[in-house]
N, C-alpha and C. Protein backbone atom coordinates (compact mmCIF):
# COMPACT_ATOMS: atom_id res chain seq x y z
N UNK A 1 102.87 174.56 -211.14
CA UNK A 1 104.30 174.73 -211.32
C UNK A 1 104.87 173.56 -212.11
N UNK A 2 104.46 172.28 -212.26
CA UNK A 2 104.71 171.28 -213.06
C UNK A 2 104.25 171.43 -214.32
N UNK A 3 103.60 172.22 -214.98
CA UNK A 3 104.00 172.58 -216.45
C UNK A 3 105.14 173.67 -216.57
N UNK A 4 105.46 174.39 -215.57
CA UNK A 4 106.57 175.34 -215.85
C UNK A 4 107.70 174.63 -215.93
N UNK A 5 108.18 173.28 -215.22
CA UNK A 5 109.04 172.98 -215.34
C UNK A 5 109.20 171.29 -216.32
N UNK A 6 108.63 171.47 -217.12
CA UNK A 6 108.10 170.13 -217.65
C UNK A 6 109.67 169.95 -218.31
N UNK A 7 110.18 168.71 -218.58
CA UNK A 7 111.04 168.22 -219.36
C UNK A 7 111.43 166.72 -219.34
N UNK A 8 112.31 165.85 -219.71
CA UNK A 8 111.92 164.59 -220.08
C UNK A 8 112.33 164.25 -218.60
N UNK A 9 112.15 162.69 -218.38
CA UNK A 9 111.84 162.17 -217.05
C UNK A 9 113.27 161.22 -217.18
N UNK A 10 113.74 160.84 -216.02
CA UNK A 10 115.33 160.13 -216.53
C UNK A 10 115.55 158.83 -217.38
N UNK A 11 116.28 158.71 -218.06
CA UNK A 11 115.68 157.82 -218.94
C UNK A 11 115.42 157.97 -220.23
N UNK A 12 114.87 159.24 -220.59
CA UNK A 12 114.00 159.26 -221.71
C UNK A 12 114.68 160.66 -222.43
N UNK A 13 114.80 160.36 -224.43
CA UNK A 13 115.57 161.21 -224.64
C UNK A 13 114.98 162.69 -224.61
N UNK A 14 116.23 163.40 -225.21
CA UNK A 14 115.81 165.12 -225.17
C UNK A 14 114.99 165.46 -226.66
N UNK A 15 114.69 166.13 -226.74
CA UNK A 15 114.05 166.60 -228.48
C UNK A 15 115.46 166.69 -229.15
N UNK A 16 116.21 166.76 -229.11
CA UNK A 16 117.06 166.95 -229.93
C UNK A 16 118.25 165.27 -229.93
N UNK A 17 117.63 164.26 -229.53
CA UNK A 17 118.06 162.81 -229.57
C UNK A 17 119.68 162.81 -228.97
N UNK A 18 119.85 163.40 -227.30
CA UNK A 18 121.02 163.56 -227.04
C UNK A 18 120.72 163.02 -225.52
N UNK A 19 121.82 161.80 -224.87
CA UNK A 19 121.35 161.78 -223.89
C UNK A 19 121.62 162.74 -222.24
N UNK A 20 122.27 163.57 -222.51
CA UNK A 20 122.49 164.49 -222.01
C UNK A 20 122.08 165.05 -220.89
N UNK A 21 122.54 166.14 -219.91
CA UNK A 21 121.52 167.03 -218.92
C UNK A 21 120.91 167.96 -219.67
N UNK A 22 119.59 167.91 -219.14
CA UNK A 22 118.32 168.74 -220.12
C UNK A 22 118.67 170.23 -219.60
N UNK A 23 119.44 171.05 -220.81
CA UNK A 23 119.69 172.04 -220.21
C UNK A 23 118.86 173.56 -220.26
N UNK A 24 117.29 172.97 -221.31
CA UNK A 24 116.66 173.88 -220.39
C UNK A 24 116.10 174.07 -219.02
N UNK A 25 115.35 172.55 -219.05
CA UNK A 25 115.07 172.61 -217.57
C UNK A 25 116.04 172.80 -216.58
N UNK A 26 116.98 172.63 -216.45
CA UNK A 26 118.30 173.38 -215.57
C UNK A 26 118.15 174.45 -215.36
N UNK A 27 117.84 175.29 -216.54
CA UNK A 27 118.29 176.71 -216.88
C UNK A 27 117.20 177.13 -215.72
N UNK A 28 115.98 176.70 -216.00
CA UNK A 28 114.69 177.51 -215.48
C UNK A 28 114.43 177.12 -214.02
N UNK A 29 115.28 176.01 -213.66
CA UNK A 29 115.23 175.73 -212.30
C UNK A 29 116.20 176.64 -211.83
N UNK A 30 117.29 176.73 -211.98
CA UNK A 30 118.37 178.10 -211.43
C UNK A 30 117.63 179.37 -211.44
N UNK A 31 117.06 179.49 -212.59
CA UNK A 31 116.35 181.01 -212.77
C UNK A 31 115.36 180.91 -211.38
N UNK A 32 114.58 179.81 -211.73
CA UNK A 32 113.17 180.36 -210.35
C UNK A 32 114.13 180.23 -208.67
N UNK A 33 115.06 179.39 -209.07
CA UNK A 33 115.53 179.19 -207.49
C UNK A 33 116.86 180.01 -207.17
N UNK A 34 117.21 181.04 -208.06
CA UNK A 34 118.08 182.46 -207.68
C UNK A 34 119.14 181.63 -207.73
N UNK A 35 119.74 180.34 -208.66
CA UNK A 35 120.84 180.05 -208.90
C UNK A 35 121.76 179.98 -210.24
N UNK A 36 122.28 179.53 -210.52
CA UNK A 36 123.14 179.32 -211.95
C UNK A 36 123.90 178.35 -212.14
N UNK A 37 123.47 177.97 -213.40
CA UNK A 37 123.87 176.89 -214.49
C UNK A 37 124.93 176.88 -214.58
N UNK A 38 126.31 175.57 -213.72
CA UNK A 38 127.43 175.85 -214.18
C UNK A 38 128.00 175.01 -215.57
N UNK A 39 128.45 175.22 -216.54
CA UNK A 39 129.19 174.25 -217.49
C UNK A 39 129.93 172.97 -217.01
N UNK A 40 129.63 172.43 -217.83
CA UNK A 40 130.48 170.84 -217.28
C UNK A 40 131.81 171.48 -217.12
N UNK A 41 132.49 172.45 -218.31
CA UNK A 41 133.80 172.52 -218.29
C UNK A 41 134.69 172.90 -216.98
N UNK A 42 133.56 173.84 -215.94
CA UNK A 42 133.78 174.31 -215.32
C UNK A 42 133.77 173.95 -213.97
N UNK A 43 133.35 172.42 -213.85
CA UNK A 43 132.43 171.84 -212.90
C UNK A 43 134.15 171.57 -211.75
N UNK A 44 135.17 171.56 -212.51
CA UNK A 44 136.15 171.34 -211.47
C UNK A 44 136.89 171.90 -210.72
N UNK A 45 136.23 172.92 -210.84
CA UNK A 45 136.51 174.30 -209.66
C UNK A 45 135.13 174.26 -208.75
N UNK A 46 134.14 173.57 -208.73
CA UNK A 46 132.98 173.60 -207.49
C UNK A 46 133.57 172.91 -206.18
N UNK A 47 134.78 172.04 -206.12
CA UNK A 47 135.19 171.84 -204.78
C UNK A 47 136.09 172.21 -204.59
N UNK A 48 136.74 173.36 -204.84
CA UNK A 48 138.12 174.01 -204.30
C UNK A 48 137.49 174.69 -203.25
N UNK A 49 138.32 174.91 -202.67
CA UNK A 49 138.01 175.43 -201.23
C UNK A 49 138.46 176.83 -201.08
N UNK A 50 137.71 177.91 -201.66
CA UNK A 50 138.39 179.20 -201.10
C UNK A 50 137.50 179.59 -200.08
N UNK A 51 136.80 179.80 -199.59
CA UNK A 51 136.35 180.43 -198.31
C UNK A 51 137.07 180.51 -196.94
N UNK A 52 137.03 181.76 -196.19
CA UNK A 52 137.90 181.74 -194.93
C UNK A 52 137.51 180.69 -194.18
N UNK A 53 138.29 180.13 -193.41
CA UNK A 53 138.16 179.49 -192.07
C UNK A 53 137.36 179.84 -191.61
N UNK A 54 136.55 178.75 -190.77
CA UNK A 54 135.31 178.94 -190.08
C UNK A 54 135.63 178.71 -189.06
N UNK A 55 135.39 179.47 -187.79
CA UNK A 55 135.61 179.22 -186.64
C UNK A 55 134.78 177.87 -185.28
N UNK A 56 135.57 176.78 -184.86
CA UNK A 56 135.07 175.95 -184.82
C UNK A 56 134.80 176.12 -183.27
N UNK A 57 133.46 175.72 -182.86
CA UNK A 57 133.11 175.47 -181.28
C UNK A 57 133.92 174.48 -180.46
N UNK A 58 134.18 174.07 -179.67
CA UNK A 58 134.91 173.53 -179.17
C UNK A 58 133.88 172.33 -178.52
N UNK A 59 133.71 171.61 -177.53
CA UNK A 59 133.35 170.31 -176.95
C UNK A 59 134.07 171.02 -175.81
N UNK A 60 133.25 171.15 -174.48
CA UNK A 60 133.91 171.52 -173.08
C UNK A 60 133.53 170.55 -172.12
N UNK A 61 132.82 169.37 -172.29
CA UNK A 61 132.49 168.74 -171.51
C UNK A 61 133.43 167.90 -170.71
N UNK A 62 134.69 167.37 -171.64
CA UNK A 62 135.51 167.15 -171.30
C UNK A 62 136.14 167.65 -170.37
N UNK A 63 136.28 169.14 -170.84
CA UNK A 63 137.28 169.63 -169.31
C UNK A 63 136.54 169.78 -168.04
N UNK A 64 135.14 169.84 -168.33
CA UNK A 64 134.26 170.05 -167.34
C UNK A 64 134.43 169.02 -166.17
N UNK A 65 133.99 167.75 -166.93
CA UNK A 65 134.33 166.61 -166.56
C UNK A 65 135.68 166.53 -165.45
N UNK A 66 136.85 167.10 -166.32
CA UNK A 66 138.12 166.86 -165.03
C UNK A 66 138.26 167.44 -164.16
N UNK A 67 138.02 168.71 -164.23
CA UNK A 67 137.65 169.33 -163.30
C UNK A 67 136.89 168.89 -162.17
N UNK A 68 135.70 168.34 -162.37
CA UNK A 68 134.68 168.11 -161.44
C UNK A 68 135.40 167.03 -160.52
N UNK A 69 136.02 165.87 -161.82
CA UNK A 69 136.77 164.70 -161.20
C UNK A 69 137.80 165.33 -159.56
N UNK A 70 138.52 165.92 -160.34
CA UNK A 70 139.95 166.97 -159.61
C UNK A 70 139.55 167.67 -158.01
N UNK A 71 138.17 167.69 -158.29
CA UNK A 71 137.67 168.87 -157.48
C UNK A 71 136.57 167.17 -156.38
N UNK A 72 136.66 166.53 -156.49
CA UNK A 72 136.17 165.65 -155.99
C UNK A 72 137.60 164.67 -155.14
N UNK A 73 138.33 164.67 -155.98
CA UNK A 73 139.31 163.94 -155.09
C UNK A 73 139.97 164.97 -154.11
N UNK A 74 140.00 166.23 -154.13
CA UNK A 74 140.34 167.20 -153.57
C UNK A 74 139.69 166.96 -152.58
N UNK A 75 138.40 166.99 -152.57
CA UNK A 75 137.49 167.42 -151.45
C UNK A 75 137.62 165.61 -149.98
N UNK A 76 137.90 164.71 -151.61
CA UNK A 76 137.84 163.44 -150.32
C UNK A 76 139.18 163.34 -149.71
N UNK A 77 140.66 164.20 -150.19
CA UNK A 77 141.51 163.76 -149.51
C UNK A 77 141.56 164.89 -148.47
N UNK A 78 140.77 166.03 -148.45
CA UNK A 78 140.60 166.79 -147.27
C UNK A 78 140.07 166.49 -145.89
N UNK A 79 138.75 165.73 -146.60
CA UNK A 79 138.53 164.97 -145.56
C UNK A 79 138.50 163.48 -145.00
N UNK A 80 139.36 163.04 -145.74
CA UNK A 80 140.37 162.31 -145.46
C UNK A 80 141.68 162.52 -144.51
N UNK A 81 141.90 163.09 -144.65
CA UNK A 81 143.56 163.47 -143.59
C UNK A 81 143.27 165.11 -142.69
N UNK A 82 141.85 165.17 -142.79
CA UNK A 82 141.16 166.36 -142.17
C UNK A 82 142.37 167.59 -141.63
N UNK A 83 142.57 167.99 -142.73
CA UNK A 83 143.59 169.41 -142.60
C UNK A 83 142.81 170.61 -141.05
N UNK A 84 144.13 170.75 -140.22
CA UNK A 84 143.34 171.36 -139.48
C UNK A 84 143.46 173.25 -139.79
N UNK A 85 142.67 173.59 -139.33
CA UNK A 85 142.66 175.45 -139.60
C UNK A 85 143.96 175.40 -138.88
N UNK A 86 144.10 176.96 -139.43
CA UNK A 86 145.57 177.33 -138.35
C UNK A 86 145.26 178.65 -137.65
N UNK A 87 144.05 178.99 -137.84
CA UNK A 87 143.82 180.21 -136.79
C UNK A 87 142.72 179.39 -135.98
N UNK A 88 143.06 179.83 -134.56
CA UNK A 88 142.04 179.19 -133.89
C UNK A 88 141.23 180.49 -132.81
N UNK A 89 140.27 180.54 -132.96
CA UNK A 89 139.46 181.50 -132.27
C UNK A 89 139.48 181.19 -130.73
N UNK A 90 139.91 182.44 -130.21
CA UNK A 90 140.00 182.89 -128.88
C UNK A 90 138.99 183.41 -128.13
N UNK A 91 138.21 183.47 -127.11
CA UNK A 91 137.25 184.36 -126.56
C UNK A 91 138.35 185.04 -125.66
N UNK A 92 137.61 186.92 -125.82
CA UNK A 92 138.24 187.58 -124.88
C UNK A 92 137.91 186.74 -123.50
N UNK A 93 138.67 187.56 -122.37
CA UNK A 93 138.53 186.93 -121.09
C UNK A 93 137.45 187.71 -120.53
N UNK A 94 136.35 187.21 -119.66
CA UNK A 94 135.52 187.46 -119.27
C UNK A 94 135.42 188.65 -118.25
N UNK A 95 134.80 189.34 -118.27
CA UNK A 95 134.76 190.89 -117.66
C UNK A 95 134.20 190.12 -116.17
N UNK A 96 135.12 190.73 -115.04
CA UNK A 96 134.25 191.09 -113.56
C UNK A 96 132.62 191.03 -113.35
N UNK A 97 132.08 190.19 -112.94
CA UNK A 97 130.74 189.81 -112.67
C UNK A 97 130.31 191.15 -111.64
N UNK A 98 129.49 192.02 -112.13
CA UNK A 98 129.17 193.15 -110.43
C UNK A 98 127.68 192.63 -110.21
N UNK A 99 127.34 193.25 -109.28
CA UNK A 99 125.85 192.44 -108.39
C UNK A 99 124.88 192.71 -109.24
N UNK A 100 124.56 192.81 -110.23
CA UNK A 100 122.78 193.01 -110.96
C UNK A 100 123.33 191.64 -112.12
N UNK A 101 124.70 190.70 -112.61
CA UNK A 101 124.82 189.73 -113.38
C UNK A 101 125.02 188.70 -112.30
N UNK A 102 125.39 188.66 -110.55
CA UNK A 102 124.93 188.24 -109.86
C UNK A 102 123.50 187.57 -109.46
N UNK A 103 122.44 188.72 -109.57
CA UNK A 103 120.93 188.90 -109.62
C UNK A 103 120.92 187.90 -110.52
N UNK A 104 120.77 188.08 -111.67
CA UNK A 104 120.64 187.60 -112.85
C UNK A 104 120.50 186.28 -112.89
N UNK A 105 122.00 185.94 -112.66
CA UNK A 105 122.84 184.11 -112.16
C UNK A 105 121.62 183.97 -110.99
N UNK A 106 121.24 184.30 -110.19
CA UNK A 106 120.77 183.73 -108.97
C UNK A 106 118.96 183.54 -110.00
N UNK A 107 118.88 184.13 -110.24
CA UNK A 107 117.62 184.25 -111.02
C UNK A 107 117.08 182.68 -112.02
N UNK A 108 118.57 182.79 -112.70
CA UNK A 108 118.53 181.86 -113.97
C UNK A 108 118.44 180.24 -113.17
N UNK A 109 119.13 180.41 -111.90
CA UNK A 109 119.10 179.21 -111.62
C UNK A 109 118.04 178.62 -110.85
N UNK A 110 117.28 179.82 -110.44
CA UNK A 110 116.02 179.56 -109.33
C UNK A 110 115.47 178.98 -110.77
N UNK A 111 115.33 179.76 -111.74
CA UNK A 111 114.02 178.92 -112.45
C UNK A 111 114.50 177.78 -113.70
N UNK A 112 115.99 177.28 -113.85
CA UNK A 112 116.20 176.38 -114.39
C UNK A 112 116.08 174.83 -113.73
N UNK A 113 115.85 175.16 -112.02
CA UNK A 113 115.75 174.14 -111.06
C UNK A 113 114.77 173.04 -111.36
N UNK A 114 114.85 172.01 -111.83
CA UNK A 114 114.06 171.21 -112.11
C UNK A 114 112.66 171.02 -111.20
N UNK A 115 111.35 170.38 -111.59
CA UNK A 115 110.53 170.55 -111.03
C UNK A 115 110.21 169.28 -110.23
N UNK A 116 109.20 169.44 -109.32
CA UNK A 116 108.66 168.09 -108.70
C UNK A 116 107.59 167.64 -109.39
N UNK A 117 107.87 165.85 -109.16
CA UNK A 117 106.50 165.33 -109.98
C UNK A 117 105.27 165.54 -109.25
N UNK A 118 104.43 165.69 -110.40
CA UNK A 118 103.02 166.12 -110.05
C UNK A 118 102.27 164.44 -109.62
N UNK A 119 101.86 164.41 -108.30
CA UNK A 119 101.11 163.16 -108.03
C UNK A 119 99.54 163.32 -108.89
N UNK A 120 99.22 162.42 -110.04
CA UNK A 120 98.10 162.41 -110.94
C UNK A 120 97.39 161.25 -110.31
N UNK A 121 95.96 161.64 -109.87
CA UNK A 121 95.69 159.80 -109.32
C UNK A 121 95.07 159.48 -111.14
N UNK A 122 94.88 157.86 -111.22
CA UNK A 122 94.83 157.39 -111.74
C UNK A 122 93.27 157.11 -112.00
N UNK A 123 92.51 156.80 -112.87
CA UNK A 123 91.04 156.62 -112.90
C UNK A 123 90.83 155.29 -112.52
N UNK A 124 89.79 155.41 -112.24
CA UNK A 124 89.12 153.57 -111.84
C UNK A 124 88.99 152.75 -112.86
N UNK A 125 89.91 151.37 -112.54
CA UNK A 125 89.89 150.41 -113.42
C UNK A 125 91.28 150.29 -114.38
N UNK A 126 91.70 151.43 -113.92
CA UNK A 126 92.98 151.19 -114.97
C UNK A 126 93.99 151.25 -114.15
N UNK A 127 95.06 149.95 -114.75
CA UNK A 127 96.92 150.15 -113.57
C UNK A 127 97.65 150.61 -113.31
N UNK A 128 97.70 150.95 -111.91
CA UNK A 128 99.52 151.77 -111.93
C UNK A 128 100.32 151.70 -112.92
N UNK A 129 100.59 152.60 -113.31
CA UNK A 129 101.99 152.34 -114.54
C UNK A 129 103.06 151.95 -113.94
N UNK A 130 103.76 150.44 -114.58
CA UNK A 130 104.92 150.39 -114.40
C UNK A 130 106.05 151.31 -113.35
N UNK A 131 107.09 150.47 -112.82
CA UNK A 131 108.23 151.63 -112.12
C UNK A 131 108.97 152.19 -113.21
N UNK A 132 109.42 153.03 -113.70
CA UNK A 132 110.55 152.95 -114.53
C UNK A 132 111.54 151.73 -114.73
N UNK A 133 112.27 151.87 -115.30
CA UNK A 133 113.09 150.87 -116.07
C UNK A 133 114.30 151.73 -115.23
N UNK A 134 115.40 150.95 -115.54
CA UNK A 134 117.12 151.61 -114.49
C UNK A 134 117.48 151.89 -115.79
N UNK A 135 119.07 153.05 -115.44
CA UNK A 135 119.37 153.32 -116.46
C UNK A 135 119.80 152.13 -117.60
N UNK A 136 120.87 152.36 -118.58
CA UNK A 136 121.80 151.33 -119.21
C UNK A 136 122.91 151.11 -118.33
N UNK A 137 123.46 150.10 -118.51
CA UNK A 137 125.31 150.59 -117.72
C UNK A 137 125.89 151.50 -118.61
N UNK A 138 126.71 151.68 -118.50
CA UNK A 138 127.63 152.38 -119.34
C UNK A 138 128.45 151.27 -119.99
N UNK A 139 129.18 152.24 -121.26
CA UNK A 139 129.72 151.31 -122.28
C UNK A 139 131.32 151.11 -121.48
N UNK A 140 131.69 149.91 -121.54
CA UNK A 140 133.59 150.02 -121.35
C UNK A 140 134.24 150.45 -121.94
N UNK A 141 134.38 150.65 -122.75
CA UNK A 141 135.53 151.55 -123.40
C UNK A 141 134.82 152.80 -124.07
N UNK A 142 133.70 153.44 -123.99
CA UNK A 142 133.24 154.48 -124.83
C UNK A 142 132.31 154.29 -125.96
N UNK A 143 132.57 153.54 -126.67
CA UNK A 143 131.72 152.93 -128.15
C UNK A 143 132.96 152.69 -129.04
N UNK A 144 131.94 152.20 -130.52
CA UNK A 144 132.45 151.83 -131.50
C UNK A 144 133.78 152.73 -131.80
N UNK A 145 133.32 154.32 -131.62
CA UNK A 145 134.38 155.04 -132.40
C UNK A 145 135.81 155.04 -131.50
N UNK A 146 135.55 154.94 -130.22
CA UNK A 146 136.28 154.89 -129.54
C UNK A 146 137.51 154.11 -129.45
N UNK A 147 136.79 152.60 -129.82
CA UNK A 147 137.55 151.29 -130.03
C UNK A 147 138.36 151.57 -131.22
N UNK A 148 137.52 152.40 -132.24
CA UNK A 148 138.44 152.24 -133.70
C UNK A 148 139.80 153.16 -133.07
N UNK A 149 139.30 154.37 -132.81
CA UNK A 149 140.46 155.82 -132.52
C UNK A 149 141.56 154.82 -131.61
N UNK A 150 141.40 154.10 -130.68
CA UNK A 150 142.02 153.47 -130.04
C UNK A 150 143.17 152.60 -130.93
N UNK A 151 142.36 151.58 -131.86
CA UNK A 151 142.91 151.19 -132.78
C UNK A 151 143.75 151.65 -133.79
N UNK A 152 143.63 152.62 -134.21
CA UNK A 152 143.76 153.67 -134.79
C UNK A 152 145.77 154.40 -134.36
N UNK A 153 145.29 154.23 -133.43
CA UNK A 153 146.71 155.38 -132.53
C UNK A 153 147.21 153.78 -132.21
N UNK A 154 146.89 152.99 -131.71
CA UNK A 154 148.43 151.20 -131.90
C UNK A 154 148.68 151.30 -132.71
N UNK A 155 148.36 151.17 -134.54
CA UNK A 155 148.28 150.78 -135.17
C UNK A 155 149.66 152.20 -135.94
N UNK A 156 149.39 153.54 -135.74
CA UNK A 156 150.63 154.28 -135.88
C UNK A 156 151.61 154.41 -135.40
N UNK A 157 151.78 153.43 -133.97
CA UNK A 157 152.87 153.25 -133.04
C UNK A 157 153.99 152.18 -133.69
């Protein structure tokens, strides 16, 4: 393809001693590449702009973004100032117990009755285990959260 398109190299004159654009090789480059040779004269109409408007994509990340923001402070000032429901679920009132949910009750409790410890003897050579340990005391005021809620309700007084 480089003899088809042979012509002088930049720099160097044309056969006809002009320093010019070589306008055959132009010609034959438009021809093989399905374009056309415009005239200098004409060259100042190649940036006018007639073509319709092109319809432009937009960038959504942005709104995405506030949203998410919006939808985050939403969620912390909910639970923040913990909005309470306003329907509150009721259980119907409990139907008359007759003697077979009697049965039943007497049943559930025979076998929820805790059991007795099993005396395991111990093998030779090895120690009684320990007595248990006593419980904890109990806390004075409830715990941590307790103290705060406490704090909490002076502190709006």
């Amino acid at each position: 393809m480089a003899n088809k398109l042979e012509g002088n190299a930049p720099g160097q004159r044309q056969p006809g001693g002009t320093d010019g654009p070589n306008l055959p090789l132009l010609r034959r480059i438009a021809e093989l590449g399905g374009g056309r040779v415009i005239a200098p004269e004409d060259a100042a109409g190649l940036f006018r702009h007639t073509a319709a408007p092109v319809r432009r994509l937009h960038e959504i990340w942005r709104i995405l973004l506030g949203i998410a923001v919006a939808a985050l402070l939403v969620d912390v000032l909910a639970r923040r100032f913990a909005i309470p429901a306003r329907r509150r679920i009721v259980a119907p009132p409990a139907a008359p117990a007759g003697p077979a949910i009697d049965r039943l009750r007497g049943a559930k409790a025979q076998a929820v009755r805790p059991l007795a410890p099993i005396a395991v003897p111990a093998p030779p050579g090895v120690a009684p285990p320990s007595p248990p340990l006593p419980p904890p005391p109990p806390a004075d005021s409830g715990g941590y959260l307790d103290r705060l809620r406490e704090a909490k309700k002076r502190a709006r007084r």
